[in-house]
PDB file of N, CA and C in Angstrom:
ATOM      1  N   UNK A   1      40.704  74.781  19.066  1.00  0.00           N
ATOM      2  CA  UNK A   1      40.530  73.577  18.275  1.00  0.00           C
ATOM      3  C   UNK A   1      39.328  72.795  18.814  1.00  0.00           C
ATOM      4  N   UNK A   2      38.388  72.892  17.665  1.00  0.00           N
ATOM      5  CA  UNK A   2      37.195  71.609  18.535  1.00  0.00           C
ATOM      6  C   UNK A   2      37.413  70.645  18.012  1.00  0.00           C
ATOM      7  N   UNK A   3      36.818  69.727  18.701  1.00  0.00           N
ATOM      8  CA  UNK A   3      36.772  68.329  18.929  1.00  0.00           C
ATOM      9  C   UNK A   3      35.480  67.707  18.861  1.00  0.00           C
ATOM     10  N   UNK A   4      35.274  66.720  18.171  1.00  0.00           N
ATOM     11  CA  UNK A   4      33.908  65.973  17.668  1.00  0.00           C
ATOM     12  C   UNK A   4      34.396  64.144  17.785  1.00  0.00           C
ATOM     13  N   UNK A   5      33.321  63.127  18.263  1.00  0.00           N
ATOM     14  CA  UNK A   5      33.398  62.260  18.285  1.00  0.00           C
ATOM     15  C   UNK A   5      32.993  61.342  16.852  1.00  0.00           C
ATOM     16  N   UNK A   6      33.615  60.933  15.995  1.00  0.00           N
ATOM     17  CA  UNK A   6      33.306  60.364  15.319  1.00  0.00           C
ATOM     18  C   UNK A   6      31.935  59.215  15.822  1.00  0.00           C
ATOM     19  N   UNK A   7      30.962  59.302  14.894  1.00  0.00           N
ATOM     20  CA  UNK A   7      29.803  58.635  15.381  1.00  0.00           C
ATOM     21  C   UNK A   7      30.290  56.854  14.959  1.00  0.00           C
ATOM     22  N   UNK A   8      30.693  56.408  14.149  1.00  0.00           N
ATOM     23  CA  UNK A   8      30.822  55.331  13.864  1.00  0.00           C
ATOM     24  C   UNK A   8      31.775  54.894  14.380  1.00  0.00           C
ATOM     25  N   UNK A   9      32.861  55.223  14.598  1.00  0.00           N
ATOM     26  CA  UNK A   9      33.988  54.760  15.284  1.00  0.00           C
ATOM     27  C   UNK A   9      34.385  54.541  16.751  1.00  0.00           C
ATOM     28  N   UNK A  10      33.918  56.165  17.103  1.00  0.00           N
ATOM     29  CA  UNK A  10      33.909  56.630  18.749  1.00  0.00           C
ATOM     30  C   UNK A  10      34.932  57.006  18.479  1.00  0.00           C
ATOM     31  N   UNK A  11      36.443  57.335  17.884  1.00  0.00           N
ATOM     32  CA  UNK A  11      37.150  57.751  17.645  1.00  0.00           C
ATOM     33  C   UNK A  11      36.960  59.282  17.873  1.00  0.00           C
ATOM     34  N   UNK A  12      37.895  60.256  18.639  1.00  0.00           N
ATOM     35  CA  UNK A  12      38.035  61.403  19.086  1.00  0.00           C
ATOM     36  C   UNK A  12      38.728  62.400  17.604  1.00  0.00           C
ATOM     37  N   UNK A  13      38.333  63.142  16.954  1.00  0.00           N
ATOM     38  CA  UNK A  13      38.307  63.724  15.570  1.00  0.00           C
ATOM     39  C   UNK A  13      38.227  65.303  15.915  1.00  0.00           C
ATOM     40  N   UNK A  14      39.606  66.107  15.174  1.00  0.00           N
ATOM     41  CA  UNK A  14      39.614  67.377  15.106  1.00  0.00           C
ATOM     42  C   UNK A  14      38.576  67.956  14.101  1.00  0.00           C
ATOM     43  N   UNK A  15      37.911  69.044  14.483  1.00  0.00           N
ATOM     44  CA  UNK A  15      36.578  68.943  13.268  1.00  0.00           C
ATOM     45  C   UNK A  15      37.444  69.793  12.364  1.00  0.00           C
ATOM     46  N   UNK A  16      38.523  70.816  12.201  1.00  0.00           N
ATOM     47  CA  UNK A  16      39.463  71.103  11.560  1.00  0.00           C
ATOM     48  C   UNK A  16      40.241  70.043  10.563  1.00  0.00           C
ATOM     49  N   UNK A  17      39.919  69.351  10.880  1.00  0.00           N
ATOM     50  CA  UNK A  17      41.343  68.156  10.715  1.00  0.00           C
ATOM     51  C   UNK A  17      40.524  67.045  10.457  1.00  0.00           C
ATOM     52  N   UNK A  18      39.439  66.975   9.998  1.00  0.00           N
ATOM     53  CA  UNK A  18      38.453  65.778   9.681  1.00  0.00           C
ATOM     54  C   UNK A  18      38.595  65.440   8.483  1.00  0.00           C
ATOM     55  N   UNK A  19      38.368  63.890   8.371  1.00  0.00           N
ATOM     56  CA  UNK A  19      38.283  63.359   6.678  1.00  0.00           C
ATOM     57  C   UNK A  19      37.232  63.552   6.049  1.00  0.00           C
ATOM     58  N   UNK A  20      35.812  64.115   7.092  1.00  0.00           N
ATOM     59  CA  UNK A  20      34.645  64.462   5.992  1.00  0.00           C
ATOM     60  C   UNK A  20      33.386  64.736   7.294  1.00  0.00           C
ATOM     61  N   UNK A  21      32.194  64.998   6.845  1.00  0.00           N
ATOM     62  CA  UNK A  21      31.296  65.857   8.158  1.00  0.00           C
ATOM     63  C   UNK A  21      29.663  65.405   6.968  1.00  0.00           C
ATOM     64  N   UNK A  22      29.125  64.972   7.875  1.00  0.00           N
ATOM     65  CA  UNK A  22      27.704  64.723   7.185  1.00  0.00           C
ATOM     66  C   UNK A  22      26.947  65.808   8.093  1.00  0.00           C
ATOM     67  N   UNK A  23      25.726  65.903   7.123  1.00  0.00           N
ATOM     68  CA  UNK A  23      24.703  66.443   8.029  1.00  0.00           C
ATOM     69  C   UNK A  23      23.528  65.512   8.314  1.00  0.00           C
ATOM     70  N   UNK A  24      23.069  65.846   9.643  1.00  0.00           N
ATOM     71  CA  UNK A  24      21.951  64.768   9.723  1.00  0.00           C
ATOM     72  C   UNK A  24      20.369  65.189  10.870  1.00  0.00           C
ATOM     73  N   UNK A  25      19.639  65.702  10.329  1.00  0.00           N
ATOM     74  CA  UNK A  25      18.930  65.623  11.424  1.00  0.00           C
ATOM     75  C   UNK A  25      19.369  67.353  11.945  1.00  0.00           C
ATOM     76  N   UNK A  26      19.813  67.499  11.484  1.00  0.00           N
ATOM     77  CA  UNK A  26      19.902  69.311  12.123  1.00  0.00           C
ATOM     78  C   UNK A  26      21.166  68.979  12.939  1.00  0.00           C
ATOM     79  N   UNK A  27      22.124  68.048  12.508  1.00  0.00           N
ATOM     80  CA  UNK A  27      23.733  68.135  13.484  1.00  0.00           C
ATOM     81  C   UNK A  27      24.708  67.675  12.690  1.00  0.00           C
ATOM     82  N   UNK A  28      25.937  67.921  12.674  1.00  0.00           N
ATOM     83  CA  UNK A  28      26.956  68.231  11.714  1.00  0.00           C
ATOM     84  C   UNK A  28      27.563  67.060  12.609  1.00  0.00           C
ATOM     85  N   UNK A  29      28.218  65.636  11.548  1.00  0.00           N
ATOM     86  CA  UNK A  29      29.218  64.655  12.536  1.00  0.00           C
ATOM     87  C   UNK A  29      30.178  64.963  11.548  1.00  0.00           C
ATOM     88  N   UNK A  30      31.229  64.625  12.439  1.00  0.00           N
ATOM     89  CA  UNK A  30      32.258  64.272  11.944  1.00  0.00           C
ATOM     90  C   UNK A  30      33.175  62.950  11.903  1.00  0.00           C
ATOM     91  N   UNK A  31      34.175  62.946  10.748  1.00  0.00           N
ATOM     92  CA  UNK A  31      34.654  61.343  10.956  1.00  0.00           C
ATOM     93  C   UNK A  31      36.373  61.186  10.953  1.00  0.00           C
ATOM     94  N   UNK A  32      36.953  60.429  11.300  1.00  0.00           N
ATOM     95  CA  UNK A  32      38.073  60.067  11.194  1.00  0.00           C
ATOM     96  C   UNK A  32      38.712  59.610   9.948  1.00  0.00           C
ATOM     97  N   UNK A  33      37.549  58.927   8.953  1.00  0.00           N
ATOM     98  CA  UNK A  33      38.144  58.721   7.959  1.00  0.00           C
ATOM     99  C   UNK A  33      37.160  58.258   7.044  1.00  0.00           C
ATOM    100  N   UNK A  34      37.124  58.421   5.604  1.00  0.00           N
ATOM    101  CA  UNK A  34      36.299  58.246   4.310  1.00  0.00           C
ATOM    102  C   UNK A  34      35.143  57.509   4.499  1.00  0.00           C
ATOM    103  N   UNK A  35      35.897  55.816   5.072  1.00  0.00           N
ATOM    104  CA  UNK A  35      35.353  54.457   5.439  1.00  0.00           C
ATOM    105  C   UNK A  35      34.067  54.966   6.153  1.00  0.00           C
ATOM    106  N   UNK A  36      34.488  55.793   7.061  1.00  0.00           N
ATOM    107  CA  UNK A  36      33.344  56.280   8.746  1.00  0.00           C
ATOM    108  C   UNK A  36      32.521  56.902   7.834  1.00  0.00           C
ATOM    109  N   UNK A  37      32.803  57.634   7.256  1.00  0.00           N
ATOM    110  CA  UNK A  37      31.505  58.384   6.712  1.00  0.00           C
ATOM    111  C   UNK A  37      30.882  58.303   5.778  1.00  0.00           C
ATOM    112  N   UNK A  38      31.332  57.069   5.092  1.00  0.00           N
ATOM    113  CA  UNK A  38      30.557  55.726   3.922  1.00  0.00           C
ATOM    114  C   UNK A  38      29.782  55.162   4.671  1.00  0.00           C
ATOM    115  N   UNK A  39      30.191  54.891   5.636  1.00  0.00           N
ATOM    116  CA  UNK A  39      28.972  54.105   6.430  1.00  0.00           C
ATOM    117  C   UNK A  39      27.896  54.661   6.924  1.00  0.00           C
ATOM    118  N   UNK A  40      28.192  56.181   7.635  1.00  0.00           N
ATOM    119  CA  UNK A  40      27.422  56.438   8.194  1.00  0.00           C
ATOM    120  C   UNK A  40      26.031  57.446   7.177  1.00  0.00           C
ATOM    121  N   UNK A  41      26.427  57.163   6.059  1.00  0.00           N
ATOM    122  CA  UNK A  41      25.959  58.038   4.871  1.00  0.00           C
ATOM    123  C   UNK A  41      24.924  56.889   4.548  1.00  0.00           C
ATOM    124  N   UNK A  42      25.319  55.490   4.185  1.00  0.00           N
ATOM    125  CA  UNK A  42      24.768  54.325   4.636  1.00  0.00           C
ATOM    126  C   UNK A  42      23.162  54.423   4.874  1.00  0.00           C
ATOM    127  N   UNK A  43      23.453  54.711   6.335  1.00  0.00           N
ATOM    128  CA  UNK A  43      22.673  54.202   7.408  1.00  0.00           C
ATOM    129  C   UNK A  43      22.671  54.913   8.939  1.00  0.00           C
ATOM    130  N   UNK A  44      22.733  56.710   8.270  1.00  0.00           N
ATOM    131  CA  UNK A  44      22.818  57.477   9.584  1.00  0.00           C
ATOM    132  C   UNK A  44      21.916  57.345  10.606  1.00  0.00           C
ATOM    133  N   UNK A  45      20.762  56.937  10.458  1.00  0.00           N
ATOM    134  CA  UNK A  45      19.949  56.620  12.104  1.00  0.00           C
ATOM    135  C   UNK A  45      20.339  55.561  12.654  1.00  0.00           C
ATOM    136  N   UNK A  46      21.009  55.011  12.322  1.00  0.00           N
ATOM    137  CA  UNK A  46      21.768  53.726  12.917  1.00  0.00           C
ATOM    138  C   UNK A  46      22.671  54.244  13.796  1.00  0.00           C
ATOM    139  N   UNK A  47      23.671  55.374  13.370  1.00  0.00           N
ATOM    140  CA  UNK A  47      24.965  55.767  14.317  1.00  0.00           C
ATOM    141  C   UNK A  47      24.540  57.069  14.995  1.00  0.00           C
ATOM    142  N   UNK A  48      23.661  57.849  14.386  1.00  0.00           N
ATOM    143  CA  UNK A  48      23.132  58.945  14.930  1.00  0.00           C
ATOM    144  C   UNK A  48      22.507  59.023  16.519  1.00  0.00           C
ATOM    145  N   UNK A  49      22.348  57.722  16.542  1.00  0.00           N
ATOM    146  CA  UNK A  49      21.497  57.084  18.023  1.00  0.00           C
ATOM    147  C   UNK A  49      22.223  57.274  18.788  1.00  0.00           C
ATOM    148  N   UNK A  50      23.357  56.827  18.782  1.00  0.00           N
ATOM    149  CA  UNK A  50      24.415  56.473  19.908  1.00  0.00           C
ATOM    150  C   UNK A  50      24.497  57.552  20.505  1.00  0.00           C
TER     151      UNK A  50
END
């Protein structure tokens, strides 16, 4: 089972078990939930940084 940090949240996220996965920049995030990845769809160089 891997494991991915949700970028917007910091929230710890099964990438199996994710509410949704952007691409960005040549790297696959993942999110905890819809909200996280509205945002980060948004305004991904903003969370991509972290």
């Amino acid at each position: 089972m891997a494991r991915a940090k949700d970028p917007v949240c910091k929230m710890e996220v099964d990438e199996e078990q994710a509410a949704g996965q952007s691409d960005y920049e040549g790297h696959r995030y993942f999110f905890c939930s819809t909200v996280c990845k509205r945002k980060f769809d948004q305004d991904p160089a903003r969370y991509a940084a972290d």
